[in-house]
N, C-alpha and C. Protein backbone atom coordinates (compact mmCIF):
# COMPACT_ATOMS: atom_id res chain seq x y z
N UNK A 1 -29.32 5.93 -8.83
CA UNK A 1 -28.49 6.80 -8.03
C UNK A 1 -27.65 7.67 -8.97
N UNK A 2 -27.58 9.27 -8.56
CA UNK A 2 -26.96 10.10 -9.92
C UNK A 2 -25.76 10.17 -9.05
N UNK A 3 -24.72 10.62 -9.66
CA UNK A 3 -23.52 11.05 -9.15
C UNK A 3 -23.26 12.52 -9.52
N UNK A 4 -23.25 13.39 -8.87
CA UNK A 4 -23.00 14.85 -8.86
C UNK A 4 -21.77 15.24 -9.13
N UNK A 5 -21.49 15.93 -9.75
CA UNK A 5 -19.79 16.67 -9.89
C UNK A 5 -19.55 17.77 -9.12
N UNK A 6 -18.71 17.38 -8.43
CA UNK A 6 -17.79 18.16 -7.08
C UNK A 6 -17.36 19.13 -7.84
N UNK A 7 -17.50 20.90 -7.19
CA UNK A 7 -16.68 21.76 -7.16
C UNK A 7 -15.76 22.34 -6.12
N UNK A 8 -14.80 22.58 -6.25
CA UNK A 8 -14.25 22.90 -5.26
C UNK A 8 -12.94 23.98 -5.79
N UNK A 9 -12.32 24.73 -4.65
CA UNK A 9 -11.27 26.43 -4.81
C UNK A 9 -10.19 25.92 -4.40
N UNK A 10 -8.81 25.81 -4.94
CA UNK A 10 -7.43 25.30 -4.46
C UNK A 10 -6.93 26.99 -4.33
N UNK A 11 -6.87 26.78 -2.68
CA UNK A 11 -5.84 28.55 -2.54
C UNK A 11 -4.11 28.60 -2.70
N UNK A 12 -3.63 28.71 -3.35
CA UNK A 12 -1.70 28.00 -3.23
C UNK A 12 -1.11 29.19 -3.36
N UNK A 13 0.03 29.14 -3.02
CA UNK A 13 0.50 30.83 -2.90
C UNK A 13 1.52 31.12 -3.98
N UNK A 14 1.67 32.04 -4.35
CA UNK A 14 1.82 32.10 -6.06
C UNK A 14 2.91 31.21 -6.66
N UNK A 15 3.80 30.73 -5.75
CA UNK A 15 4.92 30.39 -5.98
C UNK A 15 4.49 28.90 -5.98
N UNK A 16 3.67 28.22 -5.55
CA UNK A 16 3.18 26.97 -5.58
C UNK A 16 2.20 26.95 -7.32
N UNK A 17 1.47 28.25 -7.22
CA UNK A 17 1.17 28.32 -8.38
C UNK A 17 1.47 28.41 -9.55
N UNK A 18 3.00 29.31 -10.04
CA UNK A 18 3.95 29.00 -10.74
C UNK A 18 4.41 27.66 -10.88
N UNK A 19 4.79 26.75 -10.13
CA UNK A 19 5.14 25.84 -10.54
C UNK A 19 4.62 24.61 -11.03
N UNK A 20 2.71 24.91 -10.44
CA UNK A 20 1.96 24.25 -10.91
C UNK A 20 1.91 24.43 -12.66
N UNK A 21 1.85 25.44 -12.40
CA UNK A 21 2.15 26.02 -14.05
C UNK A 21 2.63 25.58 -14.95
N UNK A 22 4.11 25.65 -14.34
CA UNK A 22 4.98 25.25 -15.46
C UNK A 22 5.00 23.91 -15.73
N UNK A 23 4.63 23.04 -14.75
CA UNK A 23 5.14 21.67 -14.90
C UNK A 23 4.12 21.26 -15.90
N UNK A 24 2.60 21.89 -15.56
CA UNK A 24 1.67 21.43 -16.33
C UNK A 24 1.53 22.23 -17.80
N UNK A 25 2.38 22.88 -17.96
CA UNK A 25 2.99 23.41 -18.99
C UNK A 25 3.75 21.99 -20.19
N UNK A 26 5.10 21.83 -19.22
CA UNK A 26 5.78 21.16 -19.73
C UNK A 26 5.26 19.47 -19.82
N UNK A 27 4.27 19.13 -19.25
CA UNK A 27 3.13 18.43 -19.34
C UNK A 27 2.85 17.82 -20.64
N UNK A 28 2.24 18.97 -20.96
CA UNK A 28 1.12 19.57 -22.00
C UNK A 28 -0.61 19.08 -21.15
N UNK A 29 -0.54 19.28 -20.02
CA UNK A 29 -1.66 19.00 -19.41
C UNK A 29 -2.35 20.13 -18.96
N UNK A 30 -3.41 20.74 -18.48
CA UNK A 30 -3.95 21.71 -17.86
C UNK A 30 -3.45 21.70 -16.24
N UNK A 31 -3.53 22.99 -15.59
CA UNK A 31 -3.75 22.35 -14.45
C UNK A 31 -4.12 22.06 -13.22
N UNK A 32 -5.42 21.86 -13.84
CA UNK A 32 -6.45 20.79 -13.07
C UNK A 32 -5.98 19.49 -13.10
N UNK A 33 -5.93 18.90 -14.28
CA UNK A 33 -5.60 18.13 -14.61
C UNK A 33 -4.29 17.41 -14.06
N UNK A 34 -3.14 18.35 -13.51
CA UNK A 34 -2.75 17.77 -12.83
C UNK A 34 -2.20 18.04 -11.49
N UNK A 35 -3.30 18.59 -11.02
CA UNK A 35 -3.61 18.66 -9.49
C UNK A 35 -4.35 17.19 -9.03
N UNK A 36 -5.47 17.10 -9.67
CA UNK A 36 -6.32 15.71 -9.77
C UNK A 36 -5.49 14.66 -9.89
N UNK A 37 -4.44 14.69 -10.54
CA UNK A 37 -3.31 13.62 -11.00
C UNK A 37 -2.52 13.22 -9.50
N UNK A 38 -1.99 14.59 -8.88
CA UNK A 38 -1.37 14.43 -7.71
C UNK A 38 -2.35 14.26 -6.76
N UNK A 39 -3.32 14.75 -6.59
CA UNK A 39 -4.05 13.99 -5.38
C UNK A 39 -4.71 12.99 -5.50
N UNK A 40 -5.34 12.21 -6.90
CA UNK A 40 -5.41 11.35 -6.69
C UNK A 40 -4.33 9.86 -6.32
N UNK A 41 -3.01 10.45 -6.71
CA UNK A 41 -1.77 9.64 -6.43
C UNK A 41 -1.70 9.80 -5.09
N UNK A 42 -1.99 10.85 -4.27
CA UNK A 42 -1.71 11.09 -2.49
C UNK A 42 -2.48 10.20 -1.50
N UNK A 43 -3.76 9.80 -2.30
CA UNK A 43 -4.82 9.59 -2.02
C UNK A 43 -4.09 7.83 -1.78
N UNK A 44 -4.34 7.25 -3.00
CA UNK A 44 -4.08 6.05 -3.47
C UNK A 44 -2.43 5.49 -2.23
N UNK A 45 -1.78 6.21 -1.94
CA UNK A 45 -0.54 6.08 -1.48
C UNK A 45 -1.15 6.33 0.30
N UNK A 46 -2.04 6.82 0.51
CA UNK A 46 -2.84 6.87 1.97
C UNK A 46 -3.45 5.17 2.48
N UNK A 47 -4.02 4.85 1.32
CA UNK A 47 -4.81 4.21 1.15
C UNK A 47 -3.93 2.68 1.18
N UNK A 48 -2.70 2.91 1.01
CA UNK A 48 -1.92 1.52 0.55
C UNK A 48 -1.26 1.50 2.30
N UNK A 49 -0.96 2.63 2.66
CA UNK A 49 -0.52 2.61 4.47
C UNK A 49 -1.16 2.03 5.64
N UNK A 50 -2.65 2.31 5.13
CA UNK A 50 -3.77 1.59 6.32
C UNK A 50 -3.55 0.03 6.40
């Protein structure tokens, strides 16, 4: 069984995007890197409610 890598388009409005920015700036992370970070934490925190 292969596992495929997901693409996918985050639309955020600039001001969401700025701050994605900066934080992943002040990071030193990309950020993808930590978008993936926060949703996989949103995810995990869904998952602990059920």
């Amino acid at each position: 069984m292969t596992n495929k890598n997901k693409r996918f388009t985050l639309r955020a409005s600039d001001e969401l995007a700025t701050k994605l920015e900066k934080k992943a700036q002040r990071l030193g992370v990309s950020k993808n890197a930590l978008i993936l970070f926060t949703l996989e934490k949103e995810l995990n925190n869904e998952q602990k409610k059920k």
